[in-house]
N, C-alpha and C. Protein backbone atom coordinates (compact mmCIF):
# COMPACT_ATOMS: atom_id res chain seq x y z
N UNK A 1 65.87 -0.60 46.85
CA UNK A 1 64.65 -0.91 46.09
C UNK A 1 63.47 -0.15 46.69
N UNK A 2 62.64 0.57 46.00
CA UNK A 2 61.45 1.15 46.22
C UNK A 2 60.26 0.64 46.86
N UNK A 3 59.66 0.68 47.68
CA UNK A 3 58.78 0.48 48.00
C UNK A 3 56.97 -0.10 47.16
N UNK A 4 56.40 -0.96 46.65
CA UNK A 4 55.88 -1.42 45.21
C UNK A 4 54.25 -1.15 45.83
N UNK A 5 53.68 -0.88 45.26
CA UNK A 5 52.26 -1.06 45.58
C UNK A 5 51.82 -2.21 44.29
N UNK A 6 49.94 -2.48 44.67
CA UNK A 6 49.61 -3.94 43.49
C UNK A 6 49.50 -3.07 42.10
N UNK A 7 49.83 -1.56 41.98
CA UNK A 7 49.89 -1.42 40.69
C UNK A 7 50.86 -1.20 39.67
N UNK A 8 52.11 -1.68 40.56
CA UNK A 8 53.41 -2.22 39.80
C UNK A 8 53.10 -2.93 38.77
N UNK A 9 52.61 -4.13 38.46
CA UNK A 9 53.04 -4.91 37.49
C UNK A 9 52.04 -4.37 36.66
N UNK A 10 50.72 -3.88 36.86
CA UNK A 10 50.58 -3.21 35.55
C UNK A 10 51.46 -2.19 35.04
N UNK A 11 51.79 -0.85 35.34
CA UNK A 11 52.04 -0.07 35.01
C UNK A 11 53.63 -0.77 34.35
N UNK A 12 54.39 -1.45 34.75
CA UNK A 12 55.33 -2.27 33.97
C UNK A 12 55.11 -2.87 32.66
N UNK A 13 53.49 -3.58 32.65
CA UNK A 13 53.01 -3.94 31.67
C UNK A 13 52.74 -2.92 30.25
N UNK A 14 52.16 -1.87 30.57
CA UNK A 14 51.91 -0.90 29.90
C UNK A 14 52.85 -0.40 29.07
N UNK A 15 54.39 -0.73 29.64
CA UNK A 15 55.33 -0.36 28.44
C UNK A 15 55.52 -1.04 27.40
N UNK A 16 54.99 -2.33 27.29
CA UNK A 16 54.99 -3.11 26.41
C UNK A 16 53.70 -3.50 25.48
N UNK A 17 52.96 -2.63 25.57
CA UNK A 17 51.83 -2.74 24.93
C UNK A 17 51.75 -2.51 23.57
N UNK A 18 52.59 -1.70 23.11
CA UNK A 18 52.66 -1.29 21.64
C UNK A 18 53.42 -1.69 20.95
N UNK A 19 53.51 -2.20 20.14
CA UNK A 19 54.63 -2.67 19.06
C UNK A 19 56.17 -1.35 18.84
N UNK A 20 56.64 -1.53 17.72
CA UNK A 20 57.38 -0.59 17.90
C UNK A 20 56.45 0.25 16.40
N UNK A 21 55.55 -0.47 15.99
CA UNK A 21 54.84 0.82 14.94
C UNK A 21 54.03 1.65 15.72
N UNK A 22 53.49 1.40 17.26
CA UNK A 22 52.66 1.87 17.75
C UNK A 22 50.82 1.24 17.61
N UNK A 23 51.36 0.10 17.45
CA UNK A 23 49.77 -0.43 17.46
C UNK A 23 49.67 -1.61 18.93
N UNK A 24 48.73 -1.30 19.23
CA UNK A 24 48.25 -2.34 20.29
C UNK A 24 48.24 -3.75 20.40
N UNK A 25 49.38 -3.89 21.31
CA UNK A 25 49.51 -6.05 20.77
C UNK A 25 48.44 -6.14 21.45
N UNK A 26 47.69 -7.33 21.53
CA UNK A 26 46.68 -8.57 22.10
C UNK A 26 46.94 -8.99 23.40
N UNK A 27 48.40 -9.68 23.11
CA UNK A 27 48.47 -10.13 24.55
C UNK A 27 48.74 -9.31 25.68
N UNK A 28 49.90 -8.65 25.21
CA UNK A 28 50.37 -7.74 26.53
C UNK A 28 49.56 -6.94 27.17
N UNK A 29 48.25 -6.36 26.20
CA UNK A 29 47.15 -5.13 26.90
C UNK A 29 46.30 -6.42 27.45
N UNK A 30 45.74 -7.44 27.05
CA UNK A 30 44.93 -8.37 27.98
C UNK A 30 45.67 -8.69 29.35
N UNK A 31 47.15 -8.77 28.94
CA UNK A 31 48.08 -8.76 30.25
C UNK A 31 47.85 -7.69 31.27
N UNK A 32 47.59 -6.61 30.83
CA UNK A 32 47.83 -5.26 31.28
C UNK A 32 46.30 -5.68 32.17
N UNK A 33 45.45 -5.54 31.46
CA UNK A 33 43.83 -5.73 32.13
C UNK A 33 43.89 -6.85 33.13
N UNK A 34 44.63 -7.97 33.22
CA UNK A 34 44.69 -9.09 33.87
C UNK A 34 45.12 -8.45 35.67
N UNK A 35 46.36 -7.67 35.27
CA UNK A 35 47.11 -7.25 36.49
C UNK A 35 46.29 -6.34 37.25
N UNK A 36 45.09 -5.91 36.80
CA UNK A 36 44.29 -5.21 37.29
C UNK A 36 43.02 -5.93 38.38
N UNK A 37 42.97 -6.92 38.15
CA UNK A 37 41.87 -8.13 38.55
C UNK A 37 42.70 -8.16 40.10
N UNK A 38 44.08 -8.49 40.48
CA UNK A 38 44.14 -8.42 42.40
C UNK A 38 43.49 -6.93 42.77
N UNK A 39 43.45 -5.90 42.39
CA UNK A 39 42.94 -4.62 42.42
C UNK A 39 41.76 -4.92 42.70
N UNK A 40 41.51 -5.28 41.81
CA UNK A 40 39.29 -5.38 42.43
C UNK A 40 39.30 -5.87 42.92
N UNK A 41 40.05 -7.31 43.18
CA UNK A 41 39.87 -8.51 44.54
C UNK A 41 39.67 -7.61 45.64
N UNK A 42 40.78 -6.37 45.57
CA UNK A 42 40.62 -5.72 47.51
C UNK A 42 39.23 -5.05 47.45
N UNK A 43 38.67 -5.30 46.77
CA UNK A 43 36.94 -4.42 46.88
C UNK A 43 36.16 -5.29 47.68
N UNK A 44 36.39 -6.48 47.37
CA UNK A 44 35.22 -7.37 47.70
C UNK A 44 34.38 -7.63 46.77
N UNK A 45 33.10 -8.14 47.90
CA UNK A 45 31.98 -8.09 47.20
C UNK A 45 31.60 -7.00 46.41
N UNK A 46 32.03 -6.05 46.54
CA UNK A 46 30.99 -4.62 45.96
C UNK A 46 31.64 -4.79 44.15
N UNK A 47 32.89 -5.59 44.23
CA UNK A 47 33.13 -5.12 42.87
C UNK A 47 33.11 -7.07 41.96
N UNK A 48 32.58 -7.58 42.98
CA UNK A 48 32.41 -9.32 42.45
C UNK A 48 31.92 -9.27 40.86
N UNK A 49 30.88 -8.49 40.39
CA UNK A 49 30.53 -8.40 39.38
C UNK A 49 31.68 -7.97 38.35
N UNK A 50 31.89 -6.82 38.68
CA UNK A 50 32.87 -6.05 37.33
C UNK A 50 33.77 -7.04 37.03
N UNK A 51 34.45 -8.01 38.44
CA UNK A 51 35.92 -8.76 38.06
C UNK A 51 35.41 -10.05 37.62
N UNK A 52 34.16 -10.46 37.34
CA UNK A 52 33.53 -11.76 37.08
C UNK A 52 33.38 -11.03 35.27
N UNK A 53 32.46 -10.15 34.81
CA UNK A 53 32.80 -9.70 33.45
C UNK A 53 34.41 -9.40 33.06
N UNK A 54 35.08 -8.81 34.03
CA UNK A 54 36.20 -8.19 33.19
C UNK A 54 37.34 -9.40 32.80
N UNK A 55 37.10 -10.51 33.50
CA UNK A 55 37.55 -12.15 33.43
C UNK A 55 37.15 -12.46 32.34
N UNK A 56 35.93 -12.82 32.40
CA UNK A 56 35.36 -13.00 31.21
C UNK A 56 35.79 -13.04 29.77
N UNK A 57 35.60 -11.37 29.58
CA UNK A 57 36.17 -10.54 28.03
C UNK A 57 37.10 -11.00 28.21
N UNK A 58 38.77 -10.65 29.38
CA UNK A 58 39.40 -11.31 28.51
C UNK A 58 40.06 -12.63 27.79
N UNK A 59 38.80 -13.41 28.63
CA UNK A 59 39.47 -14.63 28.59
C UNK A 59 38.69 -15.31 27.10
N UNK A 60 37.29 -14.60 26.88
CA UNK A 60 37.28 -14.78 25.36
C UNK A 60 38.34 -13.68 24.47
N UNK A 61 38.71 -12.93 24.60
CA UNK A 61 39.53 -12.18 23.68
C UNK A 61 40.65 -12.94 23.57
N UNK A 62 41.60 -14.13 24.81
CA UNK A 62 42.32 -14.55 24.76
C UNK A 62 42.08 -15.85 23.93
N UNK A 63 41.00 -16.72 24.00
CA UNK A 63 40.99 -17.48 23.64
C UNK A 63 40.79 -17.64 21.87
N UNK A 64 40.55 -16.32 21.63
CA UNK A 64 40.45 -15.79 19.70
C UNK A 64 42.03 -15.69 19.83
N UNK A 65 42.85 -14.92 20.41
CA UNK A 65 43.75 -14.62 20.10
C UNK A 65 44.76 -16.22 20.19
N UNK A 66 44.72 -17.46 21.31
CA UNK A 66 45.81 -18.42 21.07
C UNK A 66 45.58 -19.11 19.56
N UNK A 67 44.02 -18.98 18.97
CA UNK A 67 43.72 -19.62 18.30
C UNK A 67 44.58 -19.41 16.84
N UNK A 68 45.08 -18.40 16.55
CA UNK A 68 45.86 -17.88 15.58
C UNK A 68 47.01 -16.74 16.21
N UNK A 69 47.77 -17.21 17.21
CA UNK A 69 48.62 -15.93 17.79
C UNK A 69 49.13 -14.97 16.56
N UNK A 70 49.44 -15.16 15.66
CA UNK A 70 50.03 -14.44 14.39
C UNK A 70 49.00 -13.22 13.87
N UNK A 71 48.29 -14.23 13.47
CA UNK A 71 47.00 -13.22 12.86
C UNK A 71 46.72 -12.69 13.13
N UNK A 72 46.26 -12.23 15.02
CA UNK A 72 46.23 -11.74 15.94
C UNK A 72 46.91 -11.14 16.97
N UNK A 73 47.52 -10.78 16.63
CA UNK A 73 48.57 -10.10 17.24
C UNK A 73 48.59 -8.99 17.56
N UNK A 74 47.58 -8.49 16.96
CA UNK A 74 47.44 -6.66 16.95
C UNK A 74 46.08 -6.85 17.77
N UNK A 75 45.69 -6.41 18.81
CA UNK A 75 44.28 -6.36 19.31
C UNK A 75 43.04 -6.23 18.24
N UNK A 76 43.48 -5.00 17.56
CA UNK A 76 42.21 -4.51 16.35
C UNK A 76 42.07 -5.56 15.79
N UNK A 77 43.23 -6.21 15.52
CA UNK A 77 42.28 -7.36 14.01
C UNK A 77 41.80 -8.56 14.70
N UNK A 78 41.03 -8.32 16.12
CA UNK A 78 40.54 -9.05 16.12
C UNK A 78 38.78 -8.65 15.99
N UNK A 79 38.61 -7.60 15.41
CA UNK A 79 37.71 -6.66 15.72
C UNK A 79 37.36 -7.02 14.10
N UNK A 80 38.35 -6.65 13.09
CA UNK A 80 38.76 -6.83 11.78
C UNK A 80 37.97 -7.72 10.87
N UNK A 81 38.26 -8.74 11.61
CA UNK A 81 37.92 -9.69 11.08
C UNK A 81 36.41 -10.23 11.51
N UNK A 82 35.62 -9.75 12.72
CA UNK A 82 34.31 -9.54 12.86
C UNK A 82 33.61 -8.91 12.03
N UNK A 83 34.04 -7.72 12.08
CA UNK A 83 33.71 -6.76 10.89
C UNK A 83 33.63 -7.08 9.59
N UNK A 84 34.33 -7.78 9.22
CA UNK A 84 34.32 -8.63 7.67
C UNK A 84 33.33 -9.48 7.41
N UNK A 85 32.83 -10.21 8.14
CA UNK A 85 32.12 -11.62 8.55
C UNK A 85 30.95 -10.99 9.30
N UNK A 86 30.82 -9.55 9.71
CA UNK A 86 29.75 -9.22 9.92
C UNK A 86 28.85 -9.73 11.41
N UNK A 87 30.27 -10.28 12.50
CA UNK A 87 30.22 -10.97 13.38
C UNK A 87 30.18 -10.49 14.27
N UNK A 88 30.43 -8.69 14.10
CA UNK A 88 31.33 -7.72 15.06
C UNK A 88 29.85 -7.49 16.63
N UNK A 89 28.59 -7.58 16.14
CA UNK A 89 27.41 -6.64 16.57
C UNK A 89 27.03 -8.18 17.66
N UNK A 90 27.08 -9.35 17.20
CA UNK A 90 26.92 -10.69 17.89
C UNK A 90 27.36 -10.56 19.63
N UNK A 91 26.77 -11.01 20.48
CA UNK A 91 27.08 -10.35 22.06
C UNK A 91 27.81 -11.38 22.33
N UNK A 92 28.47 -12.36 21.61
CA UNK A 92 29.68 -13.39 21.99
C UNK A 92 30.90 -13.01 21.40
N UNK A 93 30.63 -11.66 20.58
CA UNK A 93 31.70 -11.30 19.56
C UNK A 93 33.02 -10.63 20.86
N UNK A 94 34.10 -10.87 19.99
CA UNK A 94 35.49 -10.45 20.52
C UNK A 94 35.35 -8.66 20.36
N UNK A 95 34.81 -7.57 19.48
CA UNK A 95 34.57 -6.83 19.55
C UNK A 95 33.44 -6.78 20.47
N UNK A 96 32.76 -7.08 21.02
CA UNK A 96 31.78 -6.95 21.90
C UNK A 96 32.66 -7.06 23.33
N UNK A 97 33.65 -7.99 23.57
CA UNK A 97 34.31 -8.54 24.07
C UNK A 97 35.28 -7.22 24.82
N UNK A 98 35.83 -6.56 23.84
CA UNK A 98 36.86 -5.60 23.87
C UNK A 98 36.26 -4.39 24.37
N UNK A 99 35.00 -4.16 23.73
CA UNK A 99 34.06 -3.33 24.18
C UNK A 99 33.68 -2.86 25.62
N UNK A 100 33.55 -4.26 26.08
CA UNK A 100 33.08 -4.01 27.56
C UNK A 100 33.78 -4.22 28.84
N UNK A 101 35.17 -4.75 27.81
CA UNK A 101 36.69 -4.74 28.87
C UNK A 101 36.77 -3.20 28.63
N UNK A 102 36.99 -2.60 28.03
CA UNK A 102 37.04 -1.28 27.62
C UNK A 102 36.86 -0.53 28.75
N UNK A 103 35.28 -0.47 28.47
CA UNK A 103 34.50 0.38 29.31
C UNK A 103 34.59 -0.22 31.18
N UNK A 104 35.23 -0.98 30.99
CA UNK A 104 35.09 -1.72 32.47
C UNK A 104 36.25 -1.11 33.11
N UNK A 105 37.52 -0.88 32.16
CA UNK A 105 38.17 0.29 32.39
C UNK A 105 38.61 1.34 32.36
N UNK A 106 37.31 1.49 32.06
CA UNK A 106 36.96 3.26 31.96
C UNK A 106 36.65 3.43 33.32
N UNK A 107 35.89 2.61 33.70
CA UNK A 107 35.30 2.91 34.72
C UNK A 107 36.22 2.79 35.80
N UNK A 108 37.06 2.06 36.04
CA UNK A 108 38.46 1.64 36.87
C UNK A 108 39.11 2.71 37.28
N UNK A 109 39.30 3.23 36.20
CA UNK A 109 40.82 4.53 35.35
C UNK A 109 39.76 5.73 36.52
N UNK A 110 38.35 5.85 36.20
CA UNK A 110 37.73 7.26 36.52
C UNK A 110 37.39 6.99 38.17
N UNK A 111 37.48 5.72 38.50
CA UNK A 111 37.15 5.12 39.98
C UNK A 111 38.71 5.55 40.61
N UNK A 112 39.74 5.17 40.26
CA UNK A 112 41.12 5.24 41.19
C UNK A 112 41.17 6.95 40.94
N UNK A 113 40.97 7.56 39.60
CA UNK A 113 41.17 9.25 39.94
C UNK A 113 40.30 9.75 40.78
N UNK A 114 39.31 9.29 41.50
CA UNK A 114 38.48 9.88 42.30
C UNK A 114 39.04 9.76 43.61
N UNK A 115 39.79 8.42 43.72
CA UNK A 115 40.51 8.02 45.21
C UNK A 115 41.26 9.14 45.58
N UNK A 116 42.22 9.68 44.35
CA UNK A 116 43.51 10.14 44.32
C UNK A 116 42.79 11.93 44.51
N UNK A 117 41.58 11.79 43.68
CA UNK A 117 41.60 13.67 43.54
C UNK A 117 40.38 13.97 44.37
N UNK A 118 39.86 13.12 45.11
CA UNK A 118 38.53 13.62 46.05
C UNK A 118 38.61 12.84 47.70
N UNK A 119 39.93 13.37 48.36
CA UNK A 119 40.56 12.56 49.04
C UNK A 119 39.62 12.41 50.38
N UNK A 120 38.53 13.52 50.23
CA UNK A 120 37.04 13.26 51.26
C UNK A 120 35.91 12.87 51.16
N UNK A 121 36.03 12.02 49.84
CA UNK A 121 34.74 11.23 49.49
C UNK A 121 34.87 9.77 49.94
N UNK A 122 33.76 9.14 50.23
CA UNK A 122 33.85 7.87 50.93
C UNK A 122 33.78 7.08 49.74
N UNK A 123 34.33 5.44 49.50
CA UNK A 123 34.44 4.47 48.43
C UNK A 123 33.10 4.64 47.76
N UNK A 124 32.10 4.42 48.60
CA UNK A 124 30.83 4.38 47.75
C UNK A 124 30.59 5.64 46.95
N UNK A 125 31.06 6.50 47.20
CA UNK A 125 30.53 7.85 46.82
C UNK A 125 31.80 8.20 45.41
N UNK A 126 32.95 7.37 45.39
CA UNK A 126 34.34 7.60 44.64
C UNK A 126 33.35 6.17 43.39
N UNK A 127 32.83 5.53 43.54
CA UNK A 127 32.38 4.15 43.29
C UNK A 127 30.95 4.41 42.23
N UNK A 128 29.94 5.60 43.07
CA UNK A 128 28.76 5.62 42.18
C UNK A 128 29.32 7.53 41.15
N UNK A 129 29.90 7.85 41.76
CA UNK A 129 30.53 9.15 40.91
C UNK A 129 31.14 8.06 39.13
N UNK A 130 32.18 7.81 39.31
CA UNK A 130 32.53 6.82 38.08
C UNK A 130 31.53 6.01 37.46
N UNK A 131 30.78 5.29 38.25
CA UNK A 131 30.05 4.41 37.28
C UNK A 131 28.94 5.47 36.61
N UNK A 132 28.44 6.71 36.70
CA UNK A 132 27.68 7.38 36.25
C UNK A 132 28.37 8.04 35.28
N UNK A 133 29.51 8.12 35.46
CA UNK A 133 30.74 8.84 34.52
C UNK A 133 30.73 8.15 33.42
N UNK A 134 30.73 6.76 33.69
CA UNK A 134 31.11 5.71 32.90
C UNK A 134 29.86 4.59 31.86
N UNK A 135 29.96 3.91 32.76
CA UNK A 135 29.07 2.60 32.74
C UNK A 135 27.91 2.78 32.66
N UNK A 136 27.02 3.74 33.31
CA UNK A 136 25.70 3.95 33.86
C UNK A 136 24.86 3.84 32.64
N UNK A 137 25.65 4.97 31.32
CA UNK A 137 24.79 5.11 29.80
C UNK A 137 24.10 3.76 29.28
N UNK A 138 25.45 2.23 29.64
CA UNK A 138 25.11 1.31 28.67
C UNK A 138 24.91 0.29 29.04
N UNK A 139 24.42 0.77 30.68
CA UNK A 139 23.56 -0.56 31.07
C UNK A 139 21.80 -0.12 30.78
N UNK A 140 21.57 -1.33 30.68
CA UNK A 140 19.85 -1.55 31.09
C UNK A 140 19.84 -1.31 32.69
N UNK A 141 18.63 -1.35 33.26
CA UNK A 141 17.59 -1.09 34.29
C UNK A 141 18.19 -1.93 35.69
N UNK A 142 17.80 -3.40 34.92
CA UNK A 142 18.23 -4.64 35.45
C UNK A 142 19.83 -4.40 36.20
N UNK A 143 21.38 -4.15 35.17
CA UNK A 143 22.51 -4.02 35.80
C UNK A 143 22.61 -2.61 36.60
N UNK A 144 22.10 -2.07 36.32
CA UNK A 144 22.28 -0.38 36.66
C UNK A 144 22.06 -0.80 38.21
N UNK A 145 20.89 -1.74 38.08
CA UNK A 145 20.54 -1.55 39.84
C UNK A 145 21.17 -2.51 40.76
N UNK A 146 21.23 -3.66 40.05
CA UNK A 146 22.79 -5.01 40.64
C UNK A 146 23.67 -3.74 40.64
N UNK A 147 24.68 -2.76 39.81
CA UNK A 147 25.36 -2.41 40.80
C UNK A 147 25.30 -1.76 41.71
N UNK A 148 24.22 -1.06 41.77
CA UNK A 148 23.91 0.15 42.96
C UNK A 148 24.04 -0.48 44.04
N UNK A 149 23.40 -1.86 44.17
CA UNK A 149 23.25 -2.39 45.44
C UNK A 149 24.65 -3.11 45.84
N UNK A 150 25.60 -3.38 44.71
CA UNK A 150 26.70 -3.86 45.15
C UNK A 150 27.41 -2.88 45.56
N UNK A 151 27.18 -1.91 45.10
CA UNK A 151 28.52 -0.57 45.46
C UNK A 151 27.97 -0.06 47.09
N UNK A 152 26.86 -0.48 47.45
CA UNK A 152 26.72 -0.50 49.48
C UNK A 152 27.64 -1.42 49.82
N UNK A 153 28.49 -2.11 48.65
CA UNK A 153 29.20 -3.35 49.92
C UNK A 153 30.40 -2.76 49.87
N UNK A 154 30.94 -1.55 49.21
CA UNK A 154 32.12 -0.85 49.45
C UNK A 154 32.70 -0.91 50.28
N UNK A 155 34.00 -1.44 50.45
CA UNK A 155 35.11 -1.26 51.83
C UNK A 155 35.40 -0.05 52.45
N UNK A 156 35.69 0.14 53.25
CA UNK A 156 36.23 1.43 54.01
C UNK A 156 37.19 1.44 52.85
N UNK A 157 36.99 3.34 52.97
CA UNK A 157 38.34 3.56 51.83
C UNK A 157 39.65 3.43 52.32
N UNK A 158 39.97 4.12 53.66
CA UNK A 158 41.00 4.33 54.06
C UNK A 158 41.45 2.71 54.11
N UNK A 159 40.96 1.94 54.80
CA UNK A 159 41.75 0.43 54.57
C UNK A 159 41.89 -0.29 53.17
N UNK A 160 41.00 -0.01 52.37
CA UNK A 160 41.43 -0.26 50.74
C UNK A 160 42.57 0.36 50.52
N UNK A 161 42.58 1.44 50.85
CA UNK A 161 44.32 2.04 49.83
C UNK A 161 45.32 1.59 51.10
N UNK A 162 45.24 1.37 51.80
CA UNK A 162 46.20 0.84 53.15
C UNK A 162 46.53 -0.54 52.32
N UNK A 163 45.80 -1.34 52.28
CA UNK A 163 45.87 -2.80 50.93
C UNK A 163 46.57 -2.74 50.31
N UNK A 164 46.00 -1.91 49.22
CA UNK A 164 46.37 -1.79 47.75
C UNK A 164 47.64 -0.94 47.95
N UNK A 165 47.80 0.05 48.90
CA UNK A 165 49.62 0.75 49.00
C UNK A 165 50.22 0.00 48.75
N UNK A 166 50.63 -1.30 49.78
CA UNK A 166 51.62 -2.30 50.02
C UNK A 166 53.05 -1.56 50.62
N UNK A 167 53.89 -1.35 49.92
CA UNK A 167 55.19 -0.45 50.56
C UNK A 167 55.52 0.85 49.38
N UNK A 168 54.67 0.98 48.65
CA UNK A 168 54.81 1.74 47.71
C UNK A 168 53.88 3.51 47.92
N UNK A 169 54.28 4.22 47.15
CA UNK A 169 53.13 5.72 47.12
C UNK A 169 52.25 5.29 45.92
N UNK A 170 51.34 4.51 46.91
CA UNK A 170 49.84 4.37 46.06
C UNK A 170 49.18 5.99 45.28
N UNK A 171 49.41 7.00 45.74
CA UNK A 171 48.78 7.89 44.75
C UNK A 171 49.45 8.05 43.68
N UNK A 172 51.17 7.82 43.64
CA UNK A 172 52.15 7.98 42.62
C UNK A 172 51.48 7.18 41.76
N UNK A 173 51.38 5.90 42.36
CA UNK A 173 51.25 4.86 41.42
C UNK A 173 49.84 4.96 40.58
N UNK A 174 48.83 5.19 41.34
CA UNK A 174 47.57 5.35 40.55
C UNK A 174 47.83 6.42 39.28
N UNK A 175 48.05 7.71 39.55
CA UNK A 175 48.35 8.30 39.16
C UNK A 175 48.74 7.92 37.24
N UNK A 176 50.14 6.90 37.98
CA UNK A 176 51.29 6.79 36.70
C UNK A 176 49.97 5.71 35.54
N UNK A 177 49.66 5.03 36.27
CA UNK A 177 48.39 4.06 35.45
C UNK A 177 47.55 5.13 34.93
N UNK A 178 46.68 5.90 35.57
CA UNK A 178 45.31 6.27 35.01
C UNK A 178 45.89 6.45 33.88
N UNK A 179 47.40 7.62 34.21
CA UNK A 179 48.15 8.68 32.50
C UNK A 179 48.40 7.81 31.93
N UNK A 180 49.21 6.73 31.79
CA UNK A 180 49.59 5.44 30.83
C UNK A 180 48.34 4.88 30.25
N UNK A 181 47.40 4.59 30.99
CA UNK A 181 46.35 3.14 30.36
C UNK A 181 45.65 4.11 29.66
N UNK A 182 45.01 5.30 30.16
CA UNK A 182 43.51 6.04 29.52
C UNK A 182 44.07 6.04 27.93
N UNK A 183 45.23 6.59 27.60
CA UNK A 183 45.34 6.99 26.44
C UNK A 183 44.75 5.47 25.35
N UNK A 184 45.28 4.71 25.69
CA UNK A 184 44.86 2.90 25.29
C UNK A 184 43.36 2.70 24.75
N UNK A 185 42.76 3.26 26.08
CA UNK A 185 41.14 3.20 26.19
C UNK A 185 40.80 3.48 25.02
N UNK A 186 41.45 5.18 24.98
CA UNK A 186 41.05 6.01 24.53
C UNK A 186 40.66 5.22 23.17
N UNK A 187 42.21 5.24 22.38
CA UNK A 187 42.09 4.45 21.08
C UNK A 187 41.17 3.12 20.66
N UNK A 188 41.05 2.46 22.01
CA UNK A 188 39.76 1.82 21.51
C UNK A 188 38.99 2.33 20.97
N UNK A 189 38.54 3.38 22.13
CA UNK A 189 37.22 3.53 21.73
C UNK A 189 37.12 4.04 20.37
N UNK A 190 37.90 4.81 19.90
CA UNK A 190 37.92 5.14 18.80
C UNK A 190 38.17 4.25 17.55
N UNK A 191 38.87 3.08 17.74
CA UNK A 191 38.74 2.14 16.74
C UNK A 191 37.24 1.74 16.88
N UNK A 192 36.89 1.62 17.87
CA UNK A 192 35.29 0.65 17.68
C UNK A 192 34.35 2.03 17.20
N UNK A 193 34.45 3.18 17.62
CA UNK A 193 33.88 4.21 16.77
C UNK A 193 33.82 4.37 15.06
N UNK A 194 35.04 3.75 14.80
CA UNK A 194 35.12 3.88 13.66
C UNK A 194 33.87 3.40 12.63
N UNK A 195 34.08 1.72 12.99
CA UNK A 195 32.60 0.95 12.44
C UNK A 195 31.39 0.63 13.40
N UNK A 196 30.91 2.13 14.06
CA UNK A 196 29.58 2.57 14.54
C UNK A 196 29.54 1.49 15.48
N UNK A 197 30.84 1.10 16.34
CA UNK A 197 30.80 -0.20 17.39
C UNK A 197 30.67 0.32 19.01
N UNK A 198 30.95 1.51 18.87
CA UNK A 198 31.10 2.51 20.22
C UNK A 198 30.02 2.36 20.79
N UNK A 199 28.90 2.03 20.44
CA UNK A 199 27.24 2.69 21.16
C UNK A 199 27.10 1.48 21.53
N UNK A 200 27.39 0.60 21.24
CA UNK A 200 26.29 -0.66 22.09
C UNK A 200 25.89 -1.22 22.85
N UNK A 201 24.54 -1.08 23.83
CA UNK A 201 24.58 -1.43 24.93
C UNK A 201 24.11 -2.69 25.34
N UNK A 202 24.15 -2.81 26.91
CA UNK A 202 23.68 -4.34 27.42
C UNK A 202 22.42 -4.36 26.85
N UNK A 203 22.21 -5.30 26.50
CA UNK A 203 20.63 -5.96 26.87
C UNK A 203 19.80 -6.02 28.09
């Protein structure tokens, strides 16, 4: 048996994300985002925020989705049916919801390729590179600067990936995630592009 790092059970997860038409189930990608949450735990404080939102989304996205598992079954229609009802733009909305799980791992996906491809940059510096990549556009003033000051509480890098290895080749593994999950993102984003849902920022 191979040696596992903590991004085994996502990247396991990820094979099951799509139906066999190729559309995005509900549960299994909220699954997928879930397995990601011991990951930020090894940050600490510096990443308390992101894993307090990224909880959050999905635990309202989950809680639309037990409410009708059927109906919902496909991630998008839960977006669908905002959109119909005109519910989609509302900052309690499940598209709002999806939105900023999204982008939360965008920012994740562009944070671990920095570990892997800038192997002499320090956490903070792998930490404010991504969120400018990422996140930076669609916050206000107010979050922009909560995280700046959280990303000084960055762990030593070298003992973060010592963590997060476990007995496994943590770069393999990052690696196999960023290529698996981004494509996912990707299609979000482009479903929420579709009905002009892509742009919206914090308050």
């Amino acid at each position: 048996m191979e040696g596992t790092t903590v991004f085994a059970p996502a990247i396991e997860g990820i094979k099951t994300v799509k139906s066999d038409q190729g559309e995005i189930m509900s549960q299994p990608f909220l699954e997928v985002c879930k397995h990601i949450l011991p990951v930020i735990d090894k940050f600490g404080a510096a990443m308390a925020l992101v894993k307090s939102d990224i909880g959050g989304n999905i635990s309202r996205l989950e809680s639309k989705y037990a409410s009708n598992p059927s109906r919902f079954n496909y991630l998008y229609s839960l977006v669908q049916v905002e959109v119909e009802t005109k519910t989609a733009k509302s900052s309690s909305s499940c598209t709002n919801g999806l939105l900023w799980l999204t982008r939360a791992m965008d920012f994740l996906v562009a944070l671990f390729r920095n570990l892997i491809d800038h192997e002499d940059w320090s956490m903070s510096q792998a930490c404010t590179d991504s969120y400018t990549k990422t996140l930076k556009k669609w916050h206000g003033w107010l979050a922009s600067s909560s995280f700046t000051v959280a990303m000084k509480l960055a762990p030593d890098r070298k003992k973060f990936m010592d963590v997060i290895g476990g007995t496994g080749d943590i770069n393999a593994d990052i690696e196999q995630f960023c290529s698996a999950f981004s494509p996912l993102l990707e299609e979000n984003h482009k479903f929420l592009a579709r009905f002009g849902l892509d742009e919206l920022k914090a308050s």
